[in-house]
C-alpha atoms as a PDB file:
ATOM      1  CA  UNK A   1       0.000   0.000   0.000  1.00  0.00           C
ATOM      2  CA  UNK A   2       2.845   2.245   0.807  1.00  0.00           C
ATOM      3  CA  UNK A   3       4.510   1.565  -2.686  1.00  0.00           C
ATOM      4  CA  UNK A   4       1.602   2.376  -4.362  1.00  0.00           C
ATOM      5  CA  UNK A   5       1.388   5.752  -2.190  1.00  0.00           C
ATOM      6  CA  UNK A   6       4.685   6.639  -3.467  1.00  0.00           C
ATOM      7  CA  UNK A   7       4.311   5.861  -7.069  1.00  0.00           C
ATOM      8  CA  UNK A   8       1.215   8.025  -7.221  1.00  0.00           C
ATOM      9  CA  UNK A   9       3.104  10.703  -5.450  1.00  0.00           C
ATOM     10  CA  UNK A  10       5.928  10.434  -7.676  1.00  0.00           C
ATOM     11  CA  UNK A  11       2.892  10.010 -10.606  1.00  0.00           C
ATOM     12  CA  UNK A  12       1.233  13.663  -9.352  1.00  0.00           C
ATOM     13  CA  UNK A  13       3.535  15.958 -10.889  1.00  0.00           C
ATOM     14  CA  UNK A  14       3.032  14.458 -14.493  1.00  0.00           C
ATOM     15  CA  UNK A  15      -0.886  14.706 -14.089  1.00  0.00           C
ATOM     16  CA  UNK A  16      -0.261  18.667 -12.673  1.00  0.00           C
ATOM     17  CA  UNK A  17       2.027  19.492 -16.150  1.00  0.00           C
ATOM     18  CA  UNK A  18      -0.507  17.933 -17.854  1.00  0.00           C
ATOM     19  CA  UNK A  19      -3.089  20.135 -16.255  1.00  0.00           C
ATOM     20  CA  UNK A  20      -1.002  23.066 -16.854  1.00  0.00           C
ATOM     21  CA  UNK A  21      -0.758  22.439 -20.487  1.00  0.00           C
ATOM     22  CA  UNK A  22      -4.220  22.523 -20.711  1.00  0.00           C
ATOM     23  CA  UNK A  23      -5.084  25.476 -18.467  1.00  0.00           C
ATOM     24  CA  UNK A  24      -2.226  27.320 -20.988  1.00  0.00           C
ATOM     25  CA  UNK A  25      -3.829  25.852 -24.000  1.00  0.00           C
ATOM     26  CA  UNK A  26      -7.589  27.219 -22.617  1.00  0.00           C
ATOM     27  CA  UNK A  27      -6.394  30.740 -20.973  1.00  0.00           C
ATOM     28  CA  UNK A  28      -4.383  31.757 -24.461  1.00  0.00           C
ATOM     29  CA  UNK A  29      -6.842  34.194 -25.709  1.00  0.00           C
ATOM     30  CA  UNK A  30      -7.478  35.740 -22.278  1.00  0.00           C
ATOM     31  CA  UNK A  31      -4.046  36.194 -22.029  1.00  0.00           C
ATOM     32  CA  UNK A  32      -1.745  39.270 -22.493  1.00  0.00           C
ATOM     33  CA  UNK A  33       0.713  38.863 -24.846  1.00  0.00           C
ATOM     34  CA  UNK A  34       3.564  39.363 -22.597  1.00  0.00           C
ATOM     35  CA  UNK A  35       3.518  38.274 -19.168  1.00  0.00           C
ATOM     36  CA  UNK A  36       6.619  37.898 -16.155  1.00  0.00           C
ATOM     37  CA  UNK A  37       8.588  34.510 -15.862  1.00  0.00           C
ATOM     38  CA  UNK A  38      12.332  35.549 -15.641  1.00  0.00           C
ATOM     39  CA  UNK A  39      11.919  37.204 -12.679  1.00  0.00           C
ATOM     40  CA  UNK A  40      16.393  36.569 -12.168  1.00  0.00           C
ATOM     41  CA  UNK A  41      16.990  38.961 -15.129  1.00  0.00           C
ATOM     42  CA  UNK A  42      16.550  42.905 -14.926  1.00  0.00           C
ATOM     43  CA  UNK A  43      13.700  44.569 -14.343  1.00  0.00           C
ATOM     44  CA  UNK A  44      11.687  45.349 -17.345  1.00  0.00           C
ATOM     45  CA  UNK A  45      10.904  43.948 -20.925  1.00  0.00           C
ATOM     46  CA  UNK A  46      13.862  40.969 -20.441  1.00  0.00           C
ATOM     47  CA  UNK A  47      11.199  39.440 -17.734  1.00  0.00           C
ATOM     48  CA  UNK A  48       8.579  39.323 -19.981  1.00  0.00           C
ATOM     49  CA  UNK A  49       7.740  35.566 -21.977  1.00  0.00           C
ATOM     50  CA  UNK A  50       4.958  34.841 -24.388  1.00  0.00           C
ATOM     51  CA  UNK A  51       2.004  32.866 -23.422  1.00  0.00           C
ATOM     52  CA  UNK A  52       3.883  29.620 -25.603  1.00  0.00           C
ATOM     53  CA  UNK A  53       7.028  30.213 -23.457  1.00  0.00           C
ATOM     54  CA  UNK A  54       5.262  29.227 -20.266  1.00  0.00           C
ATOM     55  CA  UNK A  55       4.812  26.059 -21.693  1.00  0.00           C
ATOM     56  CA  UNK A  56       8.233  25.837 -20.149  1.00  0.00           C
ATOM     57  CA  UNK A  57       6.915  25.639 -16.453  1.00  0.00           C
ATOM     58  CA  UNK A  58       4.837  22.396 -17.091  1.00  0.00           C
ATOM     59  CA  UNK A  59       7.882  20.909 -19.065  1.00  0.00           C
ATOM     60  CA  UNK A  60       9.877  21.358 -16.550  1.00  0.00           C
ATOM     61  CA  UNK A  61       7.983  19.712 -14.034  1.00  0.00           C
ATOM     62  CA  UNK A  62       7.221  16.880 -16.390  1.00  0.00           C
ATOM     63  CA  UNK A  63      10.893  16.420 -16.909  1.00  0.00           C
ATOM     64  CA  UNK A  64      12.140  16.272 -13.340  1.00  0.00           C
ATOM     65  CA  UNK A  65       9.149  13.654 -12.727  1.00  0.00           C
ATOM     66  CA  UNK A  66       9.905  11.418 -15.496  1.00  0.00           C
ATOM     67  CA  UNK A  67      13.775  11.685 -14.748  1.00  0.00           C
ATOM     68  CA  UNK A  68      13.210  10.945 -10.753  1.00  0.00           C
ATOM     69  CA  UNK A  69      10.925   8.306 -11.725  1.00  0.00           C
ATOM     70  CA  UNK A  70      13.129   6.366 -14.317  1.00  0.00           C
ATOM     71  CA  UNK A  71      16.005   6.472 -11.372  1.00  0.00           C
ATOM     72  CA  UNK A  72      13.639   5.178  -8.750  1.00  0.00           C
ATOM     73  CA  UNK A  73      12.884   2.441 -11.127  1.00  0.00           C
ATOM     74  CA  UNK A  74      16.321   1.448 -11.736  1.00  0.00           C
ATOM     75  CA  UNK A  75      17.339   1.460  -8.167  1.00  0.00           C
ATOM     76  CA  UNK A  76      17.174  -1.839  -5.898  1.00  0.00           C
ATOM     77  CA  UNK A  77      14.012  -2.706  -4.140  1.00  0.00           C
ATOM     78  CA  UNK A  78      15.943  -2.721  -0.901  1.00  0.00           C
ATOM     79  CA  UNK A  79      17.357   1.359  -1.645  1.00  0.00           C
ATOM     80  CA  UNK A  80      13.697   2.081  -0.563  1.00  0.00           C
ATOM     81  CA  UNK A  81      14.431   5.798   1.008  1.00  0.00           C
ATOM     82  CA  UNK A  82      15.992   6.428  -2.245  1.00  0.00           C
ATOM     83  CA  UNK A  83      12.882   5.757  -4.174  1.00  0.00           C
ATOM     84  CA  UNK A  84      11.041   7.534  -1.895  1.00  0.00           C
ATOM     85  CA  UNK A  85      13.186  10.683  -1.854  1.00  0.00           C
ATOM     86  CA  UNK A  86      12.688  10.632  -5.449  1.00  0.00           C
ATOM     87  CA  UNK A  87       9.303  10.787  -5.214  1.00  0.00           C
ATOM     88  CA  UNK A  88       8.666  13.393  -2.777  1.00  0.00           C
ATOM     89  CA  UNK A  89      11.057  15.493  -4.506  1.00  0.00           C
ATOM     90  CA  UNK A  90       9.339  15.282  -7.720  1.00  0.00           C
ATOM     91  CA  UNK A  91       6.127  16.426  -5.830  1.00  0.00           C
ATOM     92  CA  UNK A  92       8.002  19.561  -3.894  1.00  0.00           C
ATOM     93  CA  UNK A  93       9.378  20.637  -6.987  1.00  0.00           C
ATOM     94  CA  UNK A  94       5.601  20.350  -8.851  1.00  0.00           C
ATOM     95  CA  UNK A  95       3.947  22.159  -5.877  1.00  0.00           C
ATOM     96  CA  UNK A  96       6.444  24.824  -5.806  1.00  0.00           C
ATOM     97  CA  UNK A  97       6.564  25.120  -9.964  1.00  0.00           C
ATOM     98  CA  UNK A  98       2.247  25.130 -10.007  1.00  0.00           C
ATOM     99  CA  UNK A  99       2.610  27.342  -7.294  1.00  0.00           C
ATOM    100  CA  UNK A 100       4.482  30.026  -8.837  1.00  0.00           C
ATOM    101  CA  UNK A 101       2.256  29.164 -12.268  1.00  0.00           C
ATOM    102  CA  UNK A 102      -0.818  29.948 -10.677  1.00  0.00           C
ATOM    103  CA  UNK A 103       0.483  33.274  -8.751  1.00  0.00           C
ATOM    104  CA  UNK A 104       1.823  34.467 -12.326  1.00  0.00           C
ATOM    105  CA  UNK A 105      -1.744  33.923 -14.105  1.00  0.00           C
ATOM    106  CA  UNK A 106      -4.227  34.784 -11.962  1.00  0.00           C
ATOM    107  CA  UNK A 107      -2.423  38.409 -11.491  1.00  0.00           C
ATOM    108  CA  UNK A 108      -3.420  38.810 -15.189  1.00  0.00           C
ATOM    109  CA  UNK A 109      -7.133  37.358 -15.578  1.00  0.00           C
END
């Protein structure tokens, strides 16, 4: 029961890039055509992305999952903490990425 707690744990950040796709995907025509994402650059028009570019947020999360995931699966059964250090990762990492996501779009509809 735990395993399967883990693997859908692990399994969650795919499902929220997913959902972020398709909350991009829906929101395009409400959206401005430039909005902040590189907040680490200088202040003003360097910030700004397209609506397509924040396809990059979802991605990202997708990729970290399905990396973290493919190492779990490779490791031993017995390197359990491993696994499961994976897997929570991959979650903080797609809370924290949806997080800042959802802050960024709902300033702008």
């Amino acid at each position: 029961m735990l395993k399967e707690l883990y693997f859908w744990i692990g399994l969650s950040p795919l499902l929220a890039g997913l959902v972020l796709t398709t909350i991009i995907f829906s929101l395009f025509k409400f959206l401005p055509p430039k909005l902040p994402l590189f907040y680490s650059l200088p202040w003003g028009e360097e910030q700004l992305a397209t609506p397509q570019q924040f396809l990059i947020i979802p991605a990202s999360i997708s990729l970290i999952a399905l990396l973290n995931l493919i190492i779990a699966w490779q490791l031993h059964p017995q390197q359990s903490f491993f696994k499961k250090a994976l897997s929570l990762s991959s979650a903080v990492v797609g809370i924290i990425l949806t997080i800042t996501f959802i802050k960024i779009i709902l300033n702008f509809i």
